[in-house]
N, C-alpha and C. Protein backbone atom coordinates (compact mmCIF):
# COMPACT_ATOMS: atom_id res chain seq x y z
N UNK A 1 211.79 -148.25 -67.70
CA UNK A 1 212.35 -146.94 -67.42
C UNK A 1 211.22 -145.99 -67.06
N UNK A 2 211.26 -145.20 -66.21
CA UNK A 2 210.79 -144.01 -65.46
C UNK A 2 210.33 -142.76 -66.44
N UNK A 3 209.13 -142.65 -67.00
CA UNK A 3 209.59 -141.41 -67.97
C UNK A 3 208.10 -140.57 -67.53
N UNK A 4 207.67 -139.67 -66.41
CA UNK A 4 206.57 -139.33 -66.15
C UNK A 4 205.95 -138.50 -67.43
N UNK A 5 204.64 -138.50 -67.83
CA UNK A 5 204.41 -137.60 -68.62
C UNK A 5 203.57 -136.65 -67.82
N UNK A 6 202.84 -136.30 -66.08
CA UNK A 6 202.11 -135.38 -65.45
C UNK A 6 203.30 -135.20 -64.38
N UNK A 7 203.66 -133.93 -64.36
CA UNK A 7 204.65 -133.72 -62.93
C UNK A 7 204.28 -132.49 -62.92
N UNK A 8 203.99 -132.83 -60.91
CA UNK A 8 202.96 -131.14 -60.23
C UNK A 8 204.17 -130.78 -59.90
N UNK A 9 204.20 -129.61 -59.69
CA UNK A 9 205.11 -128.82 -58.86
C UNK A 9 204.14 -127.67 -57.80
N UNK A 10 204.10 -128.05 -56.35
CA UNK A 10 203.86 -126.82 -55.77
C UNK A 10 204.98 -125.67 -55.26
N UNK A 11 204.15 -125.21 -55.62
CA UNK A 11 204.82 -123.47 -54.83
C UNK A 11 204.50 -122.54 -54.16
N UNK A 12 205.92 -121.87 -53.43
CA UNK A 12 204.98 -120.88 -52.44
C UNK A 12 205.78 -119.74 -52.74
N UNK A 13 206.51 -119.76 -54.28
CA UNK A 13 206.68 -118.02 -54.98
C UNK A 13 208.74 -118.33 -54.05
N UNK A 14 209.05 -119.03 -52.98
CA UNK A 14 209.94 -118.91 -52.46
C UNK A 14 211.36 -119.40 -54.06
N UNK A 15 212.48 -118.85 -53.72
CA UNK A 15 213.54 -119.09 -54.02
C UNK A 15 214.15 -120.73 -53.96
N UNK A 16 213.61 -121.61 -52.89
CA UNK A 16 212.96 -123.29 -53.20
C UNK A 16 212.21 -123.27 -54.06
N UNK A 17 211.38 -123.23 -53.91
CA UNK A 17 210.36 -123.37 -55.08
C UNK A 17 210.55 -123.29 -56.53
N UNK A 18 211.86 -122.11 -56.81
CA UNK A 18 211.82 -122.04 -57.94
C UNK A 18 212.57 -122.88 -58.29
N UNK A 19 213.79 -123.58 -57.82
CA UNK A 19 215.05 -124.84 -57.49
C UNK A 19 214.12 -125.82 -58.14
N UNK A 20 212.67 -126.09 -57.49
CA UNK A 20 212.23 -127.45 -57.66
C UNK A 20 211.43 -127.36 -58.91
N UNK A 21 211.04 -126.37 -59.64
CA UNK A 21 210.26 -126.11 -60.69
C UNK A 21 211.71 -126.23 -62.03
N UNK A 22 212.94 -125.30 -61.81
CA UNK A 22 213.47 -125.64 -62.52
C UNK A 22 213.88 -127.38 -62.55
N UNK A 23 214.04 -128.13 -61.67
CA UNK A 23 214.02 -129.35 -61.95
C UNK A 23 213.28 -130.16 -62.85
N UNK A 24 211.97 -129.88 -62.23
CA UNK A 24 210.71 -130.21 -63.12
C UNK A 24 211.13 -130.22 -64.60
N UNK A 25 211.61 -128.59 -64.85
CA UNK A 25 211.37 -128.40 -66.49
C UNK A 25 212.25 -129.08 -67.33
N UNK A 26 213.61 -129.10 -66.74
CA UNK A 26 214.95 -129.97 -66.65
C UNK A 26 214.34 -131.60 -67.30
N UNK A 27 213.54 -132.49 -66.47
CA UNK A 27 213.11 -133.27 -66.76
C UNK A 27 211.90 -133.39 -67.37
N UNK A 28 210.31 -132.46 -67.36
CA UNK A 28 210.08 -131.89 -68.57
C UNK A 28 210.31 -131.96 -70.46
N UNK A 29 211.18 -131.12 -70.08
CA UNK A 29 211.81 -131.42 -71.34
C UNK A 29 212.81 -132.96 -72.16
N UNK A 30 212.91 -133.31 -71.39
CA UNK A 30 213.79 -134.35 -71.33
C UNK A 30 212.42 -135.79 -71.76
N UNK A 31 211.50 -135.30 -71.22
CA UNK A 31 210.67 -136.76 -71.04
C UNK A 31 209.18 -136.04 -72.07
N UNK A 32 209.22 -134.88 -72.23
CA UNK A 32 207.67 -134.62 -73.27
C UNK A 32 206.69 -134.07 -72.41
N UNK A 33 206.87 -133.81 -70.90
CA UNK A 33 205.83 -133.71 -69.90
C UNK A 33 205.60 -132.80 -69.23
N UNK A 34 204.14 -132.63 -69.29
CA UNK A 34 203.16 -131.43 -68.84
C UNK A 34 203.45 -131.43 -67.49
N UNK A 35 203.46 -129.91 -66.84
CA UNK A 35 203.67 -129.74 -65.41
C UNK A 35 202.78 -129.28 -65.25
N UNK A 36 202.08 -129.67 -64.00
CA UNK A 36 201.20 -128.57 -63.44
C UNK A 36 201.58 -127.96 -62.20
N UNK A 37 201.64 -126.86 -62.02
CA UNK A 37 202.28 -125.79 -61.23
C UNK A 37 201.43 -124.97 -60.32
N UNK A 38 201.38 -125.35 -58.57
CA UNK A 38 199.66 -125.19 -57.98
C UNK A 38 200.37 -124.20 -56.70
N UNK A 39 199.81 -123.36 -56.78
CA UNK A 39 199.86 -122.64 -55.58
C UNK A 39 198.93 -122.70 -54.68
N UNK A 40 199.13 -122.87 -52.99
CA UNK A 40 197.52 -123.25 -52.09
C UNK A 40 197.79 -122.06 -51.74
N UNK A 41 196.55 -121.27 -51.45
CA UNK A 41 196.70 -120.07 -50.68
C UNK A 41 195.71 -120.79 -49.11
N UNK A 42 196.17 -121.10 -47.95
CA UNK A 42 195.62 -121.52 -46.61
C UNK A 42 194.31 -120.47 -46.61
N UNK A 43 193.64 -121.00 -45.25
CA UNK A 43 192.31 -120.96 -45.27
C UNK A 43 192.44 -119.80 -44.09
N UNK A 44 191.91 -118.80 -44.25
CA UNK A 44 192.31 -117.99 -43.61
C UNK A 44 190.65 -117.93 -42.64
N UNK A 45 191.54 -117.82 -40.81
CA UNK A 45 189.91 -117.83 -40.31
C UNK A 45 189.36 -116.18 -40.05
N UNK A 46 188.16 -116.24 -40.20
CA UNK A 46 187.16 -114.55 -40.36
C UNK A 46 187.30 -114.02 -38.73
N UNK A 47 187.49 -115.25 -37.78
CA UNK A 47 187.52 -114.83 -36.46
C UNK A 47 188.34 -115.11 -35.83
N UNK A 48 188.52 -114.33 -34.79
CA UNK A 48 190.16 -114.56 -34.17
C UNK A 48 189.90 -113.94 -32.83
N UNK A 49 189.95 -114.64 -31.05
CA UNK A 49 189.69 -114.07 -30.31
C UNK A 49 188.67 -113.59 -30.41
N UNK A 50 187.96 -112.59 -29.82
CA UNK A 50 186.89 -111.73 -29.33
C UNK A 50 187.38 -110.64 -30.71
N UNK A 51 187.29 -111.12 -31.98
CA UNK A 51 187.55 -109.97 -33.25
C UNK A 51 187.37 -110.75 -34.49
N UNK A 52 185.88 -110.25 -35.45
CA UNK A 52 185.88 -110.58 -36.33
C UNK A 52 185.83 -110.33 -37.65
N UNK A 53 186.34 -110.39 -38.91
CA UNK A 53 186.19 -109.53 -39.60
C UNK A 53 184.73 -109.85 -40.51
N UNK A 54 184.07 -108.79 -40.87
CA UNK A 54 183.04 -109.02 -42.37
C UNK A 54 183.38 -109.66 -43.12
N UNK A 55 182.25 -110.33 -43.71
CA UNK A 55 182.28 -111.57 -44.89
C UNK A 55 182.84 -110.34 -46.34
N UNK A 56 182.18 -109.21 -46.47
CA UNK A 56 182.64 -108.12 -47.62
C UNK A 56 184.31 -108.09 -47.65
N UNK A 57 185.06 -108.03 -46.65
CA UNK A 57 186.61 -107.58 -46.60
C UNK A 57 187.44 -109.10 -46.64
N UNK A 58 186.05 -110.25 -45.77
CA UNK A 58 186.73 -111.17 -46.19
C UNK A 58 187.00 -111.60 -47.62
N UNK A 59 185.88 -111.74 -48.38
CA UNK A 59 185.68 -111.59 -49.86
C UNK A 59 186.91 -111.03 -50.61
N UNK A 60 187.18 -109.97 -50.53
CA UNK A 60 188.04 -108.90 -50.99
C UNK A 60 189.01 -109.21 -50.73
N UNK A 61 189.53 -109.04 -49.79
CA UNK A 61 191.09 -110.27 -49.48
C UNK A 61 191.18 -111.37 -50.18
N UNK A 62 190.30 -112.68 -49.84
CA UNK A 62 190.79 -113.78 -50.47
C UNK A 62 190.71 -113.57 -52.46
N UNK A 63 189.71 -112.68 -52.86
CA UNK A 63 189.91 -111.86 -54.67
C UNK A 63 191.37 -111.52 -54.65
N UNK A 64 191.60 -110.47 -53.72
CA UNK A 64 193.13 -110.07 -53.98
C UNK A 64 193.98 -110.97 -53.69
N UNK A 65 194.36 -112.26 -52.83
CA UNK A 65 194.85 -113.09 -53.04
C UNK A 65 195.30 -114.07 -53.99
N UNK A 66 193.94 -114.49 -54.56
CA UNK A 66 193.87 -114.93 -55.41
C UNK A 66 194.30 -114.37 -56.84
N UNK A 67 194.16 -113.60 -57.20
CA UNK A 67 194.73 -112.40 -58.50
C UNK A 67 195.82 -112.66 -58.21
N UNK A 68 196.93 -111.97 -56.89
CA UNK A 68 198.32 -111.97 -56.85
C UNK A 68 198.95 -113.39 -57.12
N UNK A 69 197.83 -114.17 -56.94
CA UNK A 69 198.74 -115.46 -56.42
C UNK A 69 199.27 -115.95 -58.07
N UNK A 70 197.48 -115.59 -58.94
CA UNK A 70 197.83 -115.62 -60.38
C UNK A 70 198.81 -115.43 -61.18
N UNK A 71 198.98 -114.21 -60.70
CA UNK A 71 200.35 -113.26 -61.17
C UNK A 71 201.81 -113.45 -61.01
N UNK A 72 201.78 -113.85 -59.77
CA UNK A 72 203.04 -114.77 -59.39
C UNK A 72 202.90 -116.30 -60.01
N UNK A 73 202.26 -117.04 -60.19
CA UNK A 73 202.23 -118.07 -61.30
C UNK A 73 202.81 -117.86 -62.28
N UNK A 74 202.25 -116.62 -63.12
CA UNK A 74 201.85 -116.43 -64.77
C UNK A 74 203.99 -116.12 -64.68
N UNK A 75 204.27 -114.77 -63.66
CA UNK A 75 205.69 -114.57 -63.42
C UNK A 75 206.51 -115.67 -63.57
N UNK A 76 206.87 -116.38 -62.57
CA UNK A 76 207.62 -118.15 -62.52
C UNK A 76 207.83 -118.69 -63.77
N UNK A 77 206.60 -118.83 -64.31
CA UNK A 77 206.35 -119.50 -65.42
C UNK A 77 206.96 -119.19 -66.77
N UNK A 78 206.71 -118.03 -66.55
CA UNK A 78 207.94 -116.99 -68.00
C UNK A 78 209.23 -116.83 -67.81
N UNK A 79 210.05 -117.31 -66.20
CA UNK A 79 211.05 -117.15 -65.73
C UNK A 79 211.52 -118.48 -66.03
N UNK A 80 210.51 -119.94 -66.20
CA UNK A 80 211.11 -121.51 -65.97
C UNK A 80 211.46 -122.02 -67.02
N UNK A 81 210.44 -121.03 -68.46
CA UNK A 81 210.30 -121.94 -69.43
C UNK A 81 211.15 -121.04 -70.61
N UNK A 82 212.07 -120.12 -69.73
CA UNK A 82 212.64 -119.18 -71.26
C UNK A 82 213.50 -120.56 -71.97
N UNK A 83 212.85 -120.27 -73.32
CA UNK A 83 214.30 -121.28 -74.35
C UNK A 83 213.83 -122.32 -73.96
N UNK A 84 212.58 -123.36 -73.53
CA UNK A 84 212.59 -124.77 -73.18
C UNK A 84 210.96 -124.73 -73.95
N UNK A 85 210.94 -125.77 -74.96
CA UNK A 85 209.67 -126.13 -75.09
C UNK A 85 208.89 -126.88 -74.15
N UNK A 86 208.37 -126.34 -73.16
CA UNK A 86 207.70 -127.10 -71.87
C UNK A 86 206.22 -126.71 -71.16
N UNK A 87 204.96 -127.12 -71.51
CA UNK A 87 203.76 -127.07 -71.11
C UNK A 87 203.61 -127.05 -69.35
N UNK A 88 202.96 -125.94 -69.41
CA UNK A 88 203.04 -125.72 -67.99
C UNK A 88 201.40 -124.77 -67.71
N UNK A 89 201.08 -125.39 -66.86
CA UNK A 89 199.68 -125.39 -66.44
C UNK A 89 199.52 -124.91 -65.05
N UNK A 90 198.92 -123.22 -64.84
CA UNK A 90 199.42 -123.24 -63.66
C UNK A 90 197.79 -122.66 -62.62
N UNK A 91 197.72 -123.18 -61.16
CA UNK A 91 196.45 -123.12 -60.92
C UNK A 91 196.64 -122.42 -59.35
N UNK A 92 195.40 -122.03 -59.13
CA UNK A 92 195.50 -121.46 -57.36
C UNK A 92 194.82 -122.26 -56.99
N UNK A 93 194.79 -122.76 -55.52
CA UNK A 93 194.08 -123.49 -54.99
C UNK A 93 193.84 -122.58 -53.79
N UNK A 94 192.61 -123.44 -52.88
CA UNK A 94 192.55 -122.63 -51.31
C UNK A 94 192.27 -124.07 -50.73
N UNK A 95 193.23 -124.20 -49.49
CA UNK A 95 192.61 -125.26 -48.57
C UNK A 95 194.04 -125.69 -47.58
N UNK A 96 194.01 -126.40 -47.32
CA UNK A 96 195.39 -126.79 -46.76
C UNK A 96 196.12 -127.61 -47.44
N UNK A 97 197.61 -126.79 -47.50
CA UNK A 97 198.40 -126.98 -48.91
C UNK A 97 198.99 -128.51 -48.71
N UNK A 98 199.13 -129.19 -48.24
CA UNK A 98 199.47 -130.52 -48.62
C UNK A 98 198.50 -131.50 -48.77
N UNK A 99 197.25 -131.06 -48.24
CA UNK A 99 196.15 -132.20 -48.52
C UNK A 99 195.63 -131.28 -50.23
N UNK A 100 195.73 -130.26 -50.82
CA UNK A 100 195.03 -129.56 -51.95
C UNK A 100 196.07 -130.18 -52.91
N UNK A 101 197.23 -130.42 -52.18
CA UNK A 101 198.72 -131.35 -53.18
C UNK A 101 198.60 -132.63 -53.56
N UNK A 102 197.94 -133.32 -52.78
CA UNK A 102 197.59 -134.45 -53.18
C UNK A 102 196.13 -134.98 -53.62
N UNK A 103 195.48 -134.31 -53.39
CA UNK A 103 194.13 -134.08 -54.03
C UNK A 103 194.49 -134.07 -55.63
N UNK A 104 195.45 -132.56 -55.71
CA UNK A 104 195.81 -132.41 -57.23
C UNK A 104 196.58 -133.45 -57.94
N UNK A 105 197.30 -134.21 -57.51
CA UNK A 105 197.81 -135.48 -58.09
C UNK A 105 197.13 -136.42 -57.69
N UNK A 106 195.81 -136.74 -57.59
CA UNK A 106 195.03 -138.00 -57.61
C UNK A 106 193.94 -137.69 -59.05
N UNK A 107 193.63 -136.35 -58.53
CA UNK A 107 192.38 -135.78 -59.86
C UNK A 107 193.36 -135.90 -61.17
N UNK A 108 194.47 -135.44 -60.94
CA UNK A 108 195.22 -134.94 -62.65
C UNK A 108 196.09 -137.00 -62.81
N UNK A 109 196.21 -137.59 -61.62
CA UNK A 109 196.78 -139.08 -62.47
C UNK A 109 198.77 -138.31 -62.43
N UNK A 110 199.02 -137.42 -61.89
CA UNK A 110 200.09 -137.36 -61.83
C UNK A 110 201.05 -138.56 -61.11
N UNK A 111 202.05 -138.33 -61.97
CA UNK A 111 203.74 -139.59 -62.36
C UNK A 111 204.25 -138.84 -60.94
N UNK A 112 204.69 -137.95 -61.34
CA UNK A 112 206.44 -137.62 -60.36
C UNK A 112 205.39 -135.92 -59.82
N UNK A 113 206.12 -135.75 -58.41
CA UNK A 113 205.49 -134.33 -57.57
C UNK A 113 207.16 -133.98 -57.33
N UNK A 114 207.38 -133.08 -58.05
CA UNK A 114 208.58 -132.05 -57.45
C UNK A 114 208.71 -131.15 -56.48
N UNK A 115 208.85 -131.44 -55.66
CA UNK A 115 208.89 -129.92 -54.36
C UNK A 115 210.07 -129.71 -54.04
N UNK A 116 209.64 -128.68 -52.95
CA UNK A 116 211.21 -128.19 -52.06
C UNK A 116 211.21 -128.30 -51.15
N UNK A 117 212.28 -129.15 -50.44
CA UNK A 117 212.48 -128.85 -49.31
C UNK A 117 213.31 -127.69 -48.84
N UNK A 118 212.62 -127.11 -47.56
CA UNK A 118 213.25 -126.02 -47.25
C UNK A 118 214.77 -126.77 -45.80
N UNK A 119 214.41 -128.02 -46.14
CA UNK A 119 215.64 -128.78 -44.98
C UNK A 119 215.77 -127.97 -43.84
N UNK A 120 214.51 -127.81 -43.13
CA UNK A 120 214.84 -127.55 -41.70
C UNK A 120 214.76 -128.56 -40.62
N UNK A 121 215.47 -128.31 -39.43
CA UNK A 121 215.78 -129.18 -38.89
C UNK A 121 215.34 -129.08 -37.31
N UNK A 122 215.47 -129.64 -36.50
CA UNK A 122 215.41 -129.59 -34.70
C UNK A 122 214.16 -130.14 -34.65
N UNK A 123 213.39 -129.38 -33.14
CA UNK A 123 212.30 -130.31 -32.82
C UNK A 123 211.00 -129.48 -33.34
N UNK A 124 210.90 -127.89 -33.87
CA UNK A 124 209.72 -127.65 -34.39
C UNK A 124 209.58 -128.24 -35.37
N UNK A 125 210.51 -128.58 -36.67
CA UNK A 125 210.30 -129.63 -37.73
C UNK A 125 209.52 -130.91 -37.59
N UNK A 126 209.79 -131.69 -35.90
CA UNK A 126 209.50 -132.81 -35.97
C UNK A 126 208.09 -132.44 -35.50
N UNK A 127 207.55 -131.39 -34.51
CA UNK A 127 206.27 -131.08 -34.17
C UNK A 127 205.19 -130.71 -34.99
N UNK A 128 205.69 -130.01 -36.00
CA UNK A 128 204.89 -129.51 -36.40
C UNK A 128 204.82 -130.29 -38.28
N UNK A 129 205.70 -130.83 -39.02
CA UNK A 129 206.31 -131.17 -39.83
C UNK A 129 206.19 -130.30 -41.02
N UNK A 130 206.76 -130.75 -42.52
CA UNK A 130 206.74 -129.43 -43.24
C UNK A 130 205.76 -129.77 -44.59
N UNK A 131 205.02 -129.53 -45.40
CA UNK A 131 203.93 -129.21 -46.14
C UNK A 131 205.07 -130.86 -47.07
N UNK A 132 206.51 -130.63 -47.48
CA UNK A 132 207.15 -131.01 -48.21
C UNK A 132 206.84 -132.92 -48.01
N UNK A 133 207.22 -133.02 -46.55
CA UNK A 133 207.21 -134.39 -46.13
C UNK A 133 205.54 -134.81 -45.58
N UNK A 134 205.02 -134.18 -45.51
CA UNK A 134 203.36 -134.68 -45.27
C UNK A 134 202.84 -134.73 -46.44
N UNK A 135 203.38 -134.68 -48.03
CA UNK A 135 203.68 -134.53 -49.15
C UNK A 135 203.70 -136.26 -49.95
N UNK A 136 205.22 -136.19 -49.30
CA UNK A 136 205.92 -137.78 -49.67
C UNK A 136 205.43 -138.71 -49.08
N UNK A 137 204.75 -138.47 -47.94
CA UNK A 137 203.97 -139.72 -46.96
C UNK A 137 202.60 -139.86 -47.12
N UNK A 138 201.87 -138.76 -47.98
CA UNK A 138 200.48 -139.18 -48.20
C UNK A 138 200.48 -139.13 -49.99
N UNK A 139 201.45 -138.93 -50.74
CA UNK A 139 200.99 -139.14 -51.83
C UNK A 139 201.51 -140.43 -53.10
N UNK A 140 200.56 -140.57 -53.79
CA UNK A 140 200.31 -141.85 -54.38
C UNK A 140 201.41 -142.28 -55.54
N UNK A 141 202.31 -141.38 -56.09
CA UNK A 141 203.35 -140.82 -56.75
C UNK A 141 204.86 -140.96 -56.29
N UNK A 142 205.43 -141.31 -57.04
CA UNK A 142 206.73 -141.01 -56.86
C UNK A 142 206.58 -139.09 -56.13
N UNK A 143 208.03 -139.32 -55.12
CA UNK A 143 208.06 -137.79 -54.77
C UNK A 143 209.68 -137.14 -55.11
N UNK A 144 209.75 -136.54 -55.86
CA UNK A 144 210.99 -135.93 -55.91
C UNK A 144 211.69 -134.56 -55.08
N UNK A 145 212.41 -135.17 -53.49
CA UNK A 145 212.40 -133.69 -52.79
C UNK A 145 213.51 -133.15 -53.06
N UNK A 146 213.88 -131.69 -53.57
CA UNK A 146 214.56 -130.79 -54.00
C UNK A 146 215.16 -130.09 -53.08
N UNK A 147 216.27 -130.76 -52.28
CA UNK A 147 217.09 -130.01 -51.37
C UNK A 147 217.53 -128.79 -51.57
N UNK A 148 217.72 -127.50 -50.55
CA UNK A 148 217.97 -126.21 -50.93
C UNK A 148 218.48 -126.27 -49.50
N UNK A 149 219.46 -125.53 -49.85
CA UNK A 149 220.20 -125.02 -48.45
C UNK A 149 220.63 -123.60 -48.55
């Protein structure tokens, strides 16, 4: 039988996100198991066209990013776990969010990765694909995707 004791959940603060975290805790609780709960904030470039910004404002942005992103963690987290005895571990990352997703479940030995799919569909889906399914195809884990419509 299936009983993970490490299940990541990423997030991006969306109304999915929170679908797939309450899942998590759902099973969580059910099985004894620590979540870890990772937000990527993308890599934002300093130059753009013939316009670049200072390394000082860059600095300052990615601080304030990072703080908010905290905050919206620390938020979720008091919203997932009211009334559930459930360990929840929650982290910011910076890099590109599906390779920083599976990075984080190779370093932590994570069982089961809960996400969301946001189930979009046509041909930008297939061009471009979504953080969710470049997810399930590169990681080493069971993947649990959390349909939201």
């Amino acid at each position: 039988m299936f009983a993970p004791k490490k299940i990541l959940v990423p997030t991006d603060f969306s109304k999915f996100s929170d679908k797939a975290l309450k899942q998590a805790v759902d099973i969580a609780t059910q099985y004894k198991s620590t979540i870890y709960l990772v937000h990527v904030i993308g890599i934002m470039k300093q130059c753009s066209a013939d316009y670049c910004i200072d390394q000082a404002t860059m600095d300052q942005i990615e601080k304030n990013g990072i703080e908010s992103s905290q905050d919206m963690l620390q938020k979720q987290v008091k919203r997932a776990v009211k009334a559930k005895d459930v360990h929840i571990i929650s982290e910011v990352k910076e890099g590109v969010p599906y390779e920083e997703i599976v990075k984080e479940q190779e370093a932590k030995k994570v069982d089961l990765i809960v996400i969301a799919s946001h189930g979009r569909t046509g041909l930008l889906s297939h061009l471009i694909g979504s953080v969710a399914e470049k997810v399930a195809r590169s990681a080493t884990c069971l993947v649990l995707l959390v349909r939201v419509n």
